[in-house]
N, C-alpha and C. Protein backbone atom coordinates (compact mmCIF):
# COMPACT_ATOMS: atom_id res chain seq x y z
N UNK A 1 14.84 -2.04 -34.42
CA UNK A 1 13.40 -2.12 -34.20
C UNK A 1 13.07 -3.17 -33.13
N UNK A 2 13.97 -4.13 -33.27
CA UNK A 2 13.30 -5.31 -32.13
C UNK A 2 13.85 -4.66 -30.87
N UNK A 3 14.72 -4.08 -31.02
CA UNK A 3 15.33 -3.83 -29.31
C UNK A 3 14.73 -2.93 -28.83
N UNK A 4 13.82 -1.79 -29.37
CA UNK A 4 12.90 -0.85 -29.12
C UNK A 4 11.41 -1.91 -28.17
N UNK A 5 11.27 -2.60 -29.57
CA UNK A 5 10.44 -3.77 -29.01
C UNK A 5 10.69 -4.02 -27.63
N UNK A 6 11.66 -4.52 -27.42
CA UNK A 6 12.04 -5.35 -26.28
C UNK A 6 11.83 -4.17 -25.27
N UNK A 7 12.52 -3.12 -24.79
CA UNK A 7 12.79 -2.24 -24.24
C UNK A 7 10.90 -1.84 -23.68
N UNK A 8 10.43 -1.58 -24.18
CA UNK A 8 8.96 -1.11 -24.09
C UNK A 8 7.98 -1.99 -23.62
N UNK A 9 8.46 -3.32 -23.53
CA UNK A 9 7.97 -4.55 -22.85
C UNK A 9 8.83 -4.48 -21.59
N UNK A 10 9.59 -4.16 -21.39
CA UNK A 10 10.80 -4.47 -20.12
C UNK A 10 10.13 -3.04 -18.83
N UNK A 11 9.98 -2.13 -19.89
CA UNK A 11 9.22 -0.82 -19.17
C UNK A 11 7.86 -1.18 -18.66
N UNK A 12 7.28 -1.88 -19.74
CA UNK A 12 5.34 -1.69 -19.44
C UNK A 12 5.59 -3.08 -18.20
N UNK A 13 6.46 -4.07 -17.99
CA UNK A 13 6.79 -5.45 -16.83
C UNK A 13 7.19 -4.54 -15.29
N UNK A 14 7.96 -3.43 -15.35
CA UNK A 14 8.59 -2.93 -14.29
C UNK A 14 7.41 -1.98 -14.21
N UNK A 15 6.53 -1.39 -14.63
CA UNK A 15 5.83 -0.21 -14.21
C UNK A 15 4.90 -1.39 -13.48
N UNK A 16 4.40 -2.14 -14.31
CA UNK A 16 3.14 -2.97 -13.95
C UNK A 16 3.48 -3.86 -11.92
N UNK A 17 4.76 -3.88 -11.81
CA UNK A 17 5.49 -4.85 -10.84
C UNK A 17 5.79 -3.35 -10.16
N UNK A 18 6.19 -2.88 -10.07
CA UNK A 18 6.10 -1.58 -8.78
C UNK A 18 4.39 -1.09 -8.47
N UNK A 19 3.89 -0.93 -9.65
CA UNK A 19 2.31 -0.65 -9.41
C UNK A 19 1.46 -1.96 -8.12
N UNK A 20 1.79 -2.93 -8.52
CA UNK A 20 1.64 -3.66 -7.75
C UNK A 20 2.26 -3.90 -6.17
N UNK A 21 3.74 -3.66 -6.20
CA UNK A 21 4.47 -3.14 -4.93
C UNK A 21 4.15 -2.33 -4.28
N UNK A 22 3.53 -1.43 -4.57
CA UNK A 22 3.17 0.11 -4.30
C UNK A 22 1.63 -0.46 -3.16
N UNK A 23 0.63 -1.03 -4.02
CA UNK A 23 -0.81 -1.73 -3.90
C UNK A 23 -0.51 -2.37 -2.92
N UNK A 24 0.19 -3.23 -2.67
CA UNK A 24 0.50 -4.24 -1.63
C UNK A 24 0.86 -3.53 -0.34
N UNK A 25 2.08 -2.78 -0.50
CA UNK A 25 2.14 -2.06 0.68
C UNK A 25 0.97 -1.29 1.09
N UNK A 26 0.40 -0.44 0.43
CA UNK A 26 -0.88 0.38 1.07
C UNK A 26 -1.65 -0.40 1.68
N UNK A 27 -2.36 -1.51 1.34
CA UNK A 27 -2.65 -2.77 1.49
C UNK A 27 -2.85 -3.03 2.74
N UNK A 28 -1.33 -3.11 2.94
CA UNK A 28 -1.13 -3.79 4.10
C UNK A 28 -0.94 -2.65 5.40
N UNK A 29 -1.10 -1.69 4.79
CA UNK A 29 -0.84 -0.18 6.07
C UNK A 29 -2.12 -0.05 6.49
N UNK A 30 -3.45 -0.24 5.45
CA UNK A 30 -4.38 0.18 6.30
C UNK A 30 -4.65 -0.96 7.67
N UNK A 31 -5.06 0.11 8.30
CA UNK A 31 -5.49 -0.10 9.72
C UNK A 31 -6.77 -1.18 9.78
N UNK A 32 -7.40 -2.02 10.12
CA UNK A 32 -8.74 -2.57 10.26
C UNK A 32 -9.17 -2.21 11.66
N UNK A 33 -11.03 -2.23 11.63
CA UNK A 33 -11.33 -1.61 12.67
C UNK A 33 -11.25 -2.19 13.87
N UNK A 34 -10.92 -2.94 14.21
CA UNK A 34 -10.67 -3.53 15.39
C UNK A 34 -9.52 -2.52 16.14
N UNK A 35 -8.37 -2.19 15.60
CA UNK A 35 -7.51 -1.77 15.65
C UNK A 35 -7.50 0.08 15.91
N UNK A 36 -9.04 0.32 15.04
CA UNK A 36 -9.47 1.92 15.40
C UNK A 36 -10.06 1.63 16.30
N UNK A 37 -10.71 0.66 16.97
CA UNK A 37 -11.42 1.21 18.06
C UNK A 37 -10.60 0.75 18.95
N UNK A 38 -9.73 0.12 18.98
CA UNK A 38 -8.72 0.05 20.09
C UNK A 38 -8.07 1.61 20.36
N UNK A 39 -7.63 1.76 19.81
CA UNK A 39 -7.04 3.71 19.43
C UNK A 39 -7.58 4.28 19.60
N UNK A 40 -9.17 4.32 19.67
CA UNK A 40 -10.37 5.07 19.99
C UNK A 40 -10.15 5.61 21.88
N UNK A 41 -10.77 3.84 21.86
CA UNK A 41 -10.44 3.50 23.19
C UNK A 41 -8.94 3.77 24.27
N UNK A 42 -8.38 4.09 23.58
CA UNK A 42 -7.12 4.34 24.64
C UNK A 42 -7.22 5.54 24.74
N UNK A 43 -6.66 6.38 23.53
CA UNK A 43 -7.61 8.53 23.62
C UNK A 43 -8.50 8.06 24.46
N UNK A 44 -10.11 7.58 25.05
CA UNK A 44 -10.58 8.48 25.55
C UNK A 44 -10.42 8.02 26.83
N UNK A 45 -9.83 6.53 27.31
CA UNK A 45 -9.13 6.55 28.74
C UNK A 45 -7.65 7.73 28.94
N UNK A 46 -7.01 8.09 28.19
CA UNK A 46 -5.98 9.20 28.43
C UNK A 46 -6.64 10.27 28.32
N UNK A 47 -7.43 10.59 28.19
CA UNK A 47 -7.82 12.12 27.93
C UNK A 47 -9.35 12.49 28.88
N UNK A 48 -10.32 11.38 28.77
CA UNK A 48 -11.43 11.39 29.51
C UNK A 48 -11.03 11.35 30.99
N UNK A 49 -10.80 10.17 31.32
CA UNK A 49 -11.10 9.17 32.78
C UNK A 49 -9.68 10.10 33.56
C-alpha cells in the first residue's frame, strides 16, 4: 500500500514538471510583436518594392 502511495506521488511530480516544461517552451516560442512587424516588413519589401 505505501509503495502504491509513493508511486502516484512520483507520477502526479513528473506529469506536473513536464506540464510545466512543455509551458515554458511554448512560452518562449511565441514571437512578440516587434518581431511580427519586422516579418511584416521584410514580405512587403520582397514582394512589394
Amino acid at each position: 500500500m505505501v509503495m502504491n502511495h509513493d508511486i502516484i506521488i512520483i507520477t502526479h511530480v513528473f506529469a506536473v514538471l513536464i506540464g510545466f516544461i512543455v509551458y515554458a517552451i511554448l512560452k518562449k516560442r511565441k514571437r512578440s510583436a516587434k518581431s511580427i512587424y519586422k516579418l511584416i516588413d521584410d514580405l512587403e519589401k520582397k514582394y512589394i518594392y
